[in-house]
Protein backbone atom coordinates (compact mmCIF):
# COMPACT_ATOMS: atom_id res chain seq x y z
CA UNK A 1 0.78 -34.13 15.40
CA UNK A 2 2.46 -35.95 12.69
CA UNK A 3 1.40 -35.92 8.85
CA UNK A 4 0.57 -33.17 6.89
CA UNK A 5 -2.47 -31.83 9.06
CA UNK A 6 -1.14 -28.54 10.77
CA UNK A 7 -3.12 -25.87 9.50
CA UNK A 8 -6.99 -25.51 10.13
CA UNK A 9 -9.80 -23.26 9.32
CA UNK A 10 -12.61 -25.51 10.21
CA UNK A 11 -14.86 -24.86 12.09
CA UNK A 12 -17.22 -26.92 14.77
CA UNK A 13 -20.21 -27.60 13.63
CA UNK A 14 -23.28 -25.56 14.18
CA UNK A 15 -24.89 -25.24 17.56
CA UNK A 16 -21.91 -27.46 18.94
CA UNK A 17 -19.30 -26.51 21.65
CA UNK A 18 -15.57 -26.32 20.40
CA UNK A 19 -14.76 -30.00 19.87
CA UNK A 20 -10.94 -29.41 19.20
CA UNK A 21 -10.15 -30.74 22.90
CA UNK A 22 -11.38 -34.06 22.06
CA UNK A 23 -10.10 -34.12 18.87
CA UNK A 24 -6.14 -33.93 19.86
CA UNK A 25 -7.29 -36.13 22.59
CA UNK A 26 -8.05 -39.01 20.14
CA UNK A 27 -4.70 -38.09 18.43
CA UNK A 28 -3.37 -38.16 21.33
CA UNK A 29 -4.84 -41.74 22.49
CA UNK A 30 -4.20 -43.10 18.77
CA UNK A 31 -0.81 -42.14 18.75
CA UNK A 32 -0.18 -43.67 22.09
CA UNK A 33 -1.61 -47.36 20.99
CA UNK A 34 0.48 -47.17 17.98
CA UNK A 35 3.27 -46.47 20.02
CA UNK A 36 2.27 -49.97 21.91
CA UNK A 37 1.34 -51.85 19.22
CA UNK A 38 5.30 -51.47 17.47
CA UNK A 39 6.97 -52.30 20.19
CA UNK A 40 4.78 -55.52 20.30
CA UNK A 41 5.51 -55.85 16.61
CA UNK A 42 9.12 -55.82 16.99
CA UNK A 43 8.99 -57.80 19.83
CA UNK A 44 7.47 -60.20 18.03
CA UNK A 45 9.78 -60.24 15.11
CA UNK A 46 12.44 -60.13 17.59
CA UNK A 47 11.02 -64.12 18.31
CA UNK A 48 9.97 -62.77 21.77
CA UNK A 49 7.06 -64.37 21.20
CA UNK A 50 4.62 -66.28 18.65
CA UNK A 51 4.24 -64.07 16.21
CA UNK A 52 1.32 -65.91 14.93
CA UNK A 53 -0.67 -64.08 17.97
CA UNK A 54 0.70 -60.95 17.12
CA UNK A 55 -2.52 -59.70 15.68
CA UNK A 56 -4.25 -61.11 18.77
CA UNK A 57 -2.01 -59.91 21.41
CA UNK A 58 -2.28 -56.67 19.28
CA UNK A 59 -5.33 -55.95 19.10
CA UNK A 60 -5.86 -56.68 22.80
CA UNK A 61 -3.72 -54.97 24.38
CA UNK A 62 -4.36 -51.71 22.08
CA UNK A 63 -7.90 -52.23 23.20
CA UNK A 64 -7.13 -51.98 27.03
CA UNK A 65 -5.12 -48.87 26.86
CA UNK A 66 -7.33 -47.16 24.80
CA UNK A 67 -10.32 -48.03 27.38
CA UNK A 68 -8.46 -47.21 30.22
CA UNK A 69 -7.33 -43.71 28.94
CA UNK A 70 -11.21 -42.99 27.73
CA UNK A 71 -12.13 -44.19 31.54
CA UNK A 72 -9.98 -42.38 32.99
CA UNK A 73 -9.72 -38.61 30.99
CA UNK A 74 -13.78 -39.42 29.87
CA UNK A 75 -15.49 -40.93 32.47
CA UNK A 76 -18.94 -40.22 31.65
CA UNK A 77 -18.93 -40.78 27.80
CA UNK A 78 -19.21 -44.95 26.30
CA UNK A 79 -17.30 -46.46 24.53
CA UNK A 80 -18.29 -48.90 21.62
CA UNK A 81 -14.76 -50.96 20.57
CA UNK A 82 -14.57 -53.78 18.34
CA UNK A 83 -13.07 -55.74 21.09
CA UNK A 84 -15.82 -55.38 23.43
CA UNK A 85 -18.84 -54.95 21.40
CA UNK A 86 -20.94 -55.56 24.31
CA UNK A 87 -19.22 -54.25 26.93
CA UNK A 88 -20.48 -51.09 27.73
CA UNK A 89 -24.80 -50.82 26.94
CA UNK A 90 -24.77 -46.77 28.26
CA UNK A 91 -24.27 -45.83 24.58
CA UNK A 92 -27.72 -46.52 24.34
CA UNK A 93 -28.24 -43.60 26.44
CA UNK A 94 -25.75 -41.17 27.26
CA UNK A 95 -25.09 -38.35 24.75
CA UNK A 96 -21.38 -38.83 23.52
CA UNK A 97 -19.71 -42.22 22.52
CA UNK A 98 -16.37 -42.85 21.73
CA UNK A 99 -15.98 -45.59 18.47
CA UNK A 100 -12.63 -46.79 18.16
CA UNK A 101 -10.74 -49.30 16.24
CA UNK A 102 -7.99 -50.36 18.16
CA UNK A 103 -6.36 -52.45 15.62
CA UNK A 104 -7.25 -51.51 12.08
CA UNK A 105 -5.68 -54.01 9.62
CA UNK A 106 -5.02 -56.71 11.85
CA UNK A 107 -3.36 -59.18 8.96
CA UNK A 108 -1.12 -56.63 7.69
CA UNK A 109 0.04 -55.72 11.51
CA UNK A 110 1.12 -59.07 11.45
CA UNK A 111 3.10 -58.96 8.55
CA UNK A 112 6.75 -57.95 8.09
CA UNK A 113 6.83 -54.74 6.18
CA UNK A 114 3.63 -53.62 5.89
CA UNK A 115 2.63 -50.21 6.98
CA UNK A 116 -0.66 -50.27 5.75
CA UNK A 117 -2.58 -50.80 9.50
CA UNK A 118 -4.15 -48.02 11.41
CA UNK A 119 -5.90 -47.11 14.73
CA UNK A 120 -9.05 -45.75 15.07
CA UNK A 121 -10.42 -43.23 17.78
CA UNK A 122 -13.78 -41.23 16.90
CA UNK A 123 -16.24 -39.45 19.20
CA UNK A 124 -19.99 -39.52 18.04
CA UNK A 125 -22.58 -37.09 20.25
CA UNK A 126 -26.19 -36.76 20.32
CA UNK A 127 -26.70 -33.50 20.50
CA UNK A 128 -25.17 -33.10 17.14
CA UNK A 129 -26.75 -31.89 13.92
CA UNK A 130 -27.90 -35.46 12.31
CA UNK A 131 -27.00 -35.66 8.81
CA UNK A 132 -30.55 -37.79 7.88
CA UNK A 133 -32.96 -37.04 10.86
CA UNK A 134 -31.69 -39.30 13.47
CA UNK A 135 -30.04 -37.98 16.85
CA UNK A 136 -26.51 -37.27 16.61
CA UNK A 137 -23.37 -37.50 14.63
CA UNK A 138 -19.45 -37.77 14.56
CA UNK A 139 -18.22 -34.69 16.09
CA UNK A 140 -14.39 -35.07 16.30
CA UNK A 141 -11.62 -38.21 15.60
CA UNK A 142 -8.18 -39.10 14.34
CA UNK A 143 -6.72 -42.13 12.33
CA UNK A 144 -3.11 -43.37 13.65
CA UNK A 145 -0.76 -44.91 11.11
CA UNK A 146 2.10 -45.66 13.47
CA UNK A 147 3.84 -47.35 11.03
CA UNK A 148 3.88 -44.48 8.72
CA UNK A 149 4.71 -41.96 11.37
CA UNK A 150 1.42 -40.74 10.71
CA UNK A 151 -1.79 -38.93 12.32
CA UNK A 152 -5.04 -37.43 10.98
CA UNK A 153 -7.22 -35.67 12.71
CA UNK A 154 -10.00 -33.95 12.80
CA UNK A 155 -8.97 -30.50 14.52
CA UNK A 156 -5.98 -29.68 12.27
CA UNK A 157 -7.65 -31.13 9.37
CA UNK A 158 -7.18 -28.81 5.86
CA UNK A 159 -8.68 -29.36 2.53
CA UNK A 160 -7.02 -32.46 0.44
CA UNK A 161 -5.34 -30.79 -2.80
CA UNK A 162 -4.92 -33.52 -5.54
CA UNK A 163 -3.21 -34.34 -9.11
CA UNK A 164 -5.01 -33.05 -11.62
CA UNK A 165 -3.04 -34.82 -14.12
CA UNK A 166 -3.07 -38.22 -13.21
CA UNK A 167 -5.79 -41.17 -13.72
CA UNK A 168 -7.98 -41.29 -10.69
CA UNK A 169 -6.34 -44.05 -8.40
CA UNK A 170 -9.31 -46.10 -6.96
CA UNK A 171 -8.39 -48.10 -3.22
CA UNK A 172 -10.31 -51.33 -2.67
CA UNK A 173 -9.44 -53.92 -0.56
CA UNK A 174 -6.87 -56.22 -1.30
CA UNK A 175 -8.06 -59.53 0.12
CA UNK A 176 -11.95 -58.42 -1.10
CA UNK A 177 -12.13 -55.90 -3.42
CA UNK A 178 -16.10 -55.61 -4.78
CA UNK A 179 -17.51 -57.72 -7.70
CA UNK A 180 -17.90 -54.08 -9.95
CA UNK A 181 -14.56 -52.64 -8.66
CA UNK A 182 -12.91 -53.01 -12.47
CA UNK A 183 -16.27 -51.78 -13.79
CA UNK A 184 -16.12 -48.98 -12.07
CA UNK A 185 -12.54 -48.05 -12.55
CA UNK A 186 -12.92 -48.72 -16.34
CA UNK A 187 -15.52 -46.19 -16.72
CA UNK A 188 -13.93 -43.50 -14.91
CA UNK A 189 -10.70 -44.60 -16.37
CA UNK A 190 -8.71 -44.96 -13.26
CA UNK A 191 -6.48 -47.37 -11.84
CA UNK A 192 -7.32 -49.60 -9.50
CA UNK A 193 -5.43 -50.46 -6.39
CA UNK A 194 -5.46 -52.86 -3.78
CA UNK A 195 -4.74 -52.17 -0.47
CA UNK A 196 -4.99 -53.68 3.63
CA UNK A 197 -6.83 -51.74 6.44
CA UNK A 198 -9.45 -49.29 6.02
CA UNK A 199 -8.02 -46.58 7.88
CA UNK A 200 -4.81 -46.96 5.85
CA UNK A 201 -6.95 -46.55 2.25
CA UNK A 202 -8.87 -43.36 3.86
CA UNK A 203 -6.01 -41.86 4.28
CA UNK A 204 -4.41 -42.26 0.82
CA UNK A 205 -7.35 -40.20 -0.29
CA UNK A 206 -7.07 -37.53 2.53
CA UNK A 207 -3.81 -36.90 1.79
CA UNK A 208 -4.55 -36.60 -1.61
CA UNK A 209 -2.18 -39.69 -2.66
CA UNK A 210 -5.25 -41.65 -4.12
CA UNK A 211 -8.62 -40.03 -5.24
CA UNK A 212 -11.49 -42.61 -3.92
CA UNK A 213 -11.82 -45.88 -1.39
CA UNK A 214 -14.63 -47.72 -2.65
CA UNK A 215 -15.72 -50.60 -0.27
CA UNK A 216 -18.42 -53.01 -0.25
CA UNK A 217 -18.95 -56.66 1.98
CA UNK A 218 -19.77 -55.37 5.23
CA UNK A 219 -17.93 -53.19 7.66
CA UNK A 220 -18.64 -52.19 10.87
CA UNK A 221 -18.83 -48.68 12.79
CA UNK A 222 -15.47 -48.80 14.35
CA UNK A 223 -13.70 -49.31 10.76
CA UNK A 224 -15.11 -46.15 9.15
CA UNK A 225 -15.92 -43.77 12.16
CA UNK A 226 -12.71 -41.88 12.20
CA UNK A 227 -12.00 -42.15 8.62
CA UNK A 228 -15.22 -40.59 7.70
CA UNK A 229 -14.95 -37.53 10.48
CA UNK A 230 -11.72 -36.61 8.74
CA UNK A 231 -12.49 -37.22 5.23
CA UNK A 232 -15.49 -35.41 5.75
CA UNK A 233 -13.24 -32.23 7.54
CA UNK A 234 -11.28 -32.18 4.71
CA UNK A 235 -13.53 -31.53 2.30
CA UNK A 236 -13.98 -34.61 1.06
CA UNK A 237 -17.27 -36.97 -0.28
CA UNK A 238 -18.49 -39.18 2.33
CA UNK A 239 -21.06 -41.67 2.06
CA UNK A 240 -22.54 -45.24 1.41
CA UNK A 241 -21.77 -46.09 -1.99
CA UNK A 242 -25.67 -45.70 -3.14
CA UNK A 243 -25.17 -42.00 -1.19
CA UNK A 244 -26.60 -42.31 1.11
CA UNK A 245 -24.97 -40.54 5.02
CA UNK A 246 -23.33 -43.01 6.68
CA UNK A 247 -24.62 -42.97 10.46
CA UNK A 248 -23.28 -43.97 13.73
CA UNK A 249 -23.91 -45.51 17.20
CA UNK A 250 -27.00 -47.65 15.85
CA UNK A 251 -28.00 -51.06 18.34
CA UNK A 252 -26.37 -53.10 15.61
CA UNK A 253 -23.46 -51.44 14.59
CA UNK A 254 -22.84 -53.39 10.79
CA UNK A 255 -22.00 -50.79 8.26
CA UNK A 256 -22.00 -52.40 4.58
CA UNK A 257 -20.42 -49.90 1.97
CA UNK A 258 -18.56 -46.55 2.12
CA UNK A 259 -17.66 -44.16 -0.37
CA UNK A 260 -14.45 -41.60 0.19
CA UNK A 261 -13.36 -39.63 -2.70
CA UNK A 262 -13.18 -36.58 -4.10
CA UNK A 263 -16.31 -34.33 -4.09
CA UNK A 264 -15.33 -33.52 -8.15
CA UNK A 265 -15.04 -37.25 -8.91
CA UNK A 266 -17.97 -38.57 -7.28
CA UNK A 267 -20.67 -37.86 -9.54
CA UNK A 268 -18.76 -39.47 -12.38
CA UNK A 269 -18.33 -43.20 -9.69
CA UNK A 270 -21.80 -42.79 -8.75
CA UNK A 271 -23.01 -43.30 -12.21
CA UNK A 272 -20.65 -46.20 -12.84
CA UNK A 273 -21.78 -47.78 -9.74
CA UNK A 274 -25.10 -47.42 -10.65
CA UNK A 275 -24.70 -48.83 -14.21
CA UNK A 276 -21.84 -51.68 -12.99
CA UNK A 277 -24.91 -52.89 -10.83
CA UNK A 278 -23.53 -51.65 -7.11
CA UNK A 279 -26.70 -50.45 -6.70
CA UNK A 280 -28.95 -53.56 -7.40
């Protein structure tokens, strides 16, 4: 794998089997879509097509070959995807789901230059310790960044080292960042930074090149899942921003807010979150 994941000392967790298989499995699958989803992107730019449906086309087609491999190497687990939210009701049921994004970032994809998009494969299982009482958690996952030359995952994870020295760099969104995102950043005395794709911010803070993702406005399952596994193998703080655990293959699969920073710095965003009015 790519990136700077290539040492490990974690270990499953607790009363699980070894879930390192599936874990270079959705490396494996992410890597493979991101592979795809360039040569559509140069294609594009090439003027092989519109490259108005880029994102479309994109999204799409990263979709099918990421089914299609899960079908075919995991043919008893679901799958919930953005693409087909409703496509495949055994999740409901069966004890492991995969949640992928196959497309993270779909504007950015689209744009010449940007590198900030990401793909998104996660496995969830039942039989997992629950972080909050319910049945099940994530158990294993990996974030593509194909543009960077990229890939995180959850099986060669280590523990993010960061700059002491610096001002805490805070990610938000860059089209949506949330009302009490200068607040916030004020009272911590960071910087704040704007930036496309979830995946793409997660990582800045797993790697260590940022120090929290604050996000609020509504997400969904498939834009944090495999973020979250990793952040969380690395050590990291992992949460909704009032937090709370985040939690995974519900009916409705809306996720709100999320919280990824580090585990030192948290205390200090949680009471500016609670004072900016976050928490309200």
């Amino acid at each position: 794998m790519s990136g700077d994941f290539q040492e490990t000392n974690v270990q499953p967790y607790a009363g699980m089997e070894d879930t390192s298989e599936d874990a270079r499995l959705a490396a494996e699958i992410a890597e493979s879509a991101g592979r795809l989803l360039i040569e559509l992107r140069e294609q594009a730019f090439r003027g092989e097509y519109d490259p108005r449906e880029l994102g479309k086309i994109g999204d799409s087609s990263s979709d099918l070959f990421i089914r299609q491999q899960l079908e075919q190497l995991r043919p008893d687990d679901a799958i919930l995807s953005e693409e087909e939210l409703k496509s495949d009701l055994r999740r409901h049921s069966v004890d492991r789901v995969w949640i992928v994004d196959p497309l993270d970032g779909t504007r950015e994809f689209g744009m010449t230059g940007r590198v900030d998009w990401a793909v998104h494969v996660a496995l969830w299982d039942r039989r997992a310790d629950s972080i909050d009482g319910r049945p099940g958690d994530l158990v294993a996952g990996a974030v593509a960044l194909p543009a960077q030359g990229v890939t995180l995952e959850t099986s060669y994870a280590k523990r993010t080292q960061f700059d002491d020295k610096r001002r805490p760099i805070i990610l938000v969104s860059q089209s949506r960042p949330p009302a009490w995102a200068e607040y916030v950043a004020t009272a911590i005395d960071g910087v704040l930074v704007g930036m496309g794709s979830a995946g793409a911010k997660c990582a800045e803070v797993i790697l260590g090149r940022a120090d929290a993702y604050l996000h609020a406005g509504g997400q969904y399952e498939w834009d944090s899942a495999a973020p979250a596994i990793v952040a969380r193998k690395a050590g990291l703080h992992v949460s909704r921003i009032d937090g709370t655990p985040l939690t995974y293959n519900h009916e409705d699969p809306y996720s709100p807010d999320l919280a990824i920073c580090r585990t030192d710095l948290w205390p200090k965003i949680f009471s500016a979150l609670l004072e900016g009015g976050a928490l309200e």
